[in-house]
Protein backbone atom coordinates (compact mmCIF):
# COMPACT_ATOMS: atom_id res chain seq x y z
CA UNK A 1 17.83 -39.78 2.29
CA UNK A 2 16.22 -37.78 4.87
CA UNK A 3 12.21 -37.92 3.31
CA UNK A 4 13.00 -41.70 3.31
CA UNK A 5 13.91 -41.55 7.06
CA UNK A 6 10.85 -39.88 7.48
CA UNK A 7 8.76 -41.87 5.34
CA UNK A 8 9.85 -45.23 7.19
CA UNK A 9 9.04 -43.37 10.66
CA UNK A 10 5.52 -42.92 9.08
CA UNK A 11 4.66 -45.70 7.24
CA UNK A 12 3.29 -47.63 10.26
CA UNK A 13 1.44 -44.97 11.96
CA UNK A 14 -2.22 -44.29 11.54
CA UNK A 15 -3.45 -41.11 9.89
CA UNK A 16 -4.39 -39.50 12.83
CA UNK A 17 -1.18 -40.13 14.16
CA UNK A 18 0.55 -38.48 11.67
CA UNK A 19 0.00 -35.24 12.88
CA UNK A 20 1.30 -35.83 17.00
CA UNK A 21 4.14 -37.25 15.35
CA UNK A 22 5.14 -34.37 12.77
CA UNK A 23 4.25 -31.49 15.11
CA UNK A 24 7.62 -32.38 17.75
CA UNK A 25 9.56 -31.46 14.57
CA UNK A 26 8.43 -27.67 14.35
CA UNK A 27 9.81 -26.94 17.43
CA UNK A 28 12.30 -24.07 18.20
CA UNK A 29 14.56 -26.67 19.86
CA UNK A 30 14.06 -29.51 17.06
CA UNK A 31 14.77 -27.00 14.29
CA UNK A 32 18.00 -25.65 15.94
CA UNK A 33 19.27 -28.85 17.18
CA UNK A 34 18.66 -30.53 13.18
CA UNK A 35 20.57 -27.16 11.89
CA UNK A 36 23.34 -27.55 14.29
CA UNK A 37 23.85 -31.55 13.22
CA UNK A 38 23.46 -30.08 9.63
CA UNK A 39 26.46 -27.70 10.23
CA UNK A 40 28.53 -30.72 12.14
CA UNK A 41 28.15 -32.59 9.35
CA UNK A 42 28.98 -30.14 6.86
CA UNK A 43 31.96 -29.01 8.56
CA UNK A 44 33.38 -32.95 8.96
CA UNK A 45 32.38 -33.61 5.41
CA UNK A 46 33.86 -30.55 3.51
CA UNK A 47 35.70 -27.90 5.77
CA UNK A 48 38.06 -31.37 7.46
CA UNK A 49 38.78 -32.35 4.62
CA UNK A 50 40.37 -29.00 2.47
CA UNK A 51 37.54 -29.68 0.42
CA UNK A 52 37.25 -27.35 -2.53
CA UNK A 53 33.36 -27.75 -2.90
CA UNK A 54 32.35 -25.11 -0.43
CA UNK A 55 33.52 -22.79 -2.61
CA UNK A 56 31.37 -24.17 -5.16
CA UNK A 57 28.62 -24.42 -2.77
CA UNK A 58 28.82 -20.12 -2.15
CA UNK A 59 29.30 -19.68 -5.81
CA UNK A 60 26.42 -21.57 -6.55
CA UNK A 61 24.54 -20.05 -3.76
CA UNK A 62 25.32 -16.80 -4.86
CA UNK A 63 24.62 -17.30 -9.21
CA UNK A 64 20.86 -18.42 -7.62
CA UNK A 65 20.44 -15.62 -4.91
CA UNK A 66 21.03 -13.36 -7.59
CA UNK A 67 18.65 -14.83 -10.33
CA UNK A 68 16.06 -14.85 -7.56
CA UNK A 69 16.11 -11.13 -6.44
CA UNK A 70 16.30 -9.96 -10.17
CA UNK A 71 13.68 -12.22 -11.33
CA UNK A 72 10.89 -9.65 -10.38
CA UNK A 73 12.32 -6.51 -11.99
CA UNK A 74 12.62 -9.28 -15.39
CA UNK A 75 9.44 -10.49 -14.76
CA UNK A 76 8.12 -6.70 -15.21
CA UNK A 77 10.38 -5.76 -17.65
CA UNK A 78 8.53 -8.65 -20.10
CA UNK A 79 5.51 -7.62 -18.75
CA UNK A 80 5.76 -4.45 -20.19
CA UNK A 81 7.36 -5.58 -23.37
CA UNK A 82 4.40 -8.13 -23.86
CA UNK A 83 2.05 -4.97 -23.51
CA UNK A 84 4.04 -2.91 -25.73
CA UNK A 85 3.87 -5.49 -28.20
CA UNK A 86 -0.27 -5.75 -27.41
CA UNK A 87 -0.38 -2.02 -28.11
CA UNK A 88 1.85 -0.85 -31.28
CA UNK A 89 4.99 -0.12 -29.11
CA UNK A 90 8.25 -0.32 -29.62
């Protein structure tokens, strides 16, 4: 929903306008003032309404933070096992 927003904001412009037009959106003040309409909205769509999916949302979160900070130590582990392997190991 939100790339075709911004797609429709960009269609017309020229290519070398693209760039005036995108750079507003980096700012400090855009980026907190988009987060805080995120969290509005969030908090009217799920938290108003005794919605259950937050939770689902955290434990979701939560199964993927923890794939992504053990994915290096698994990554080496294989590593290792692929050498192994390469070499006569175990």
């Amino acid at each position: 929903m939100a790339m075709r927003k911004f797609y429709s904001e960009i269609k017309g412009l020229k290519v070398k306008e693209v760039p005036q037009h995108v750079k507003p959106m980096f700012s400090t003040n855009y980026l907190k003032n988009a987060f805080q309409r995120w969290l509005d909205n969030y908090h009217a769509k799920y938290i108003q309404t005794s919605s259950v999916e937050p939770l689902f949302h955290v434990c979701y979160g939560g199964m993927i933070f923890s794939y992504l900070v053990a994915l290096p130590e698994e990554r080496r582990h294989l590593k290792h096992q692929e050498h192994a392997k390469e070499h006569g190991g175990h």
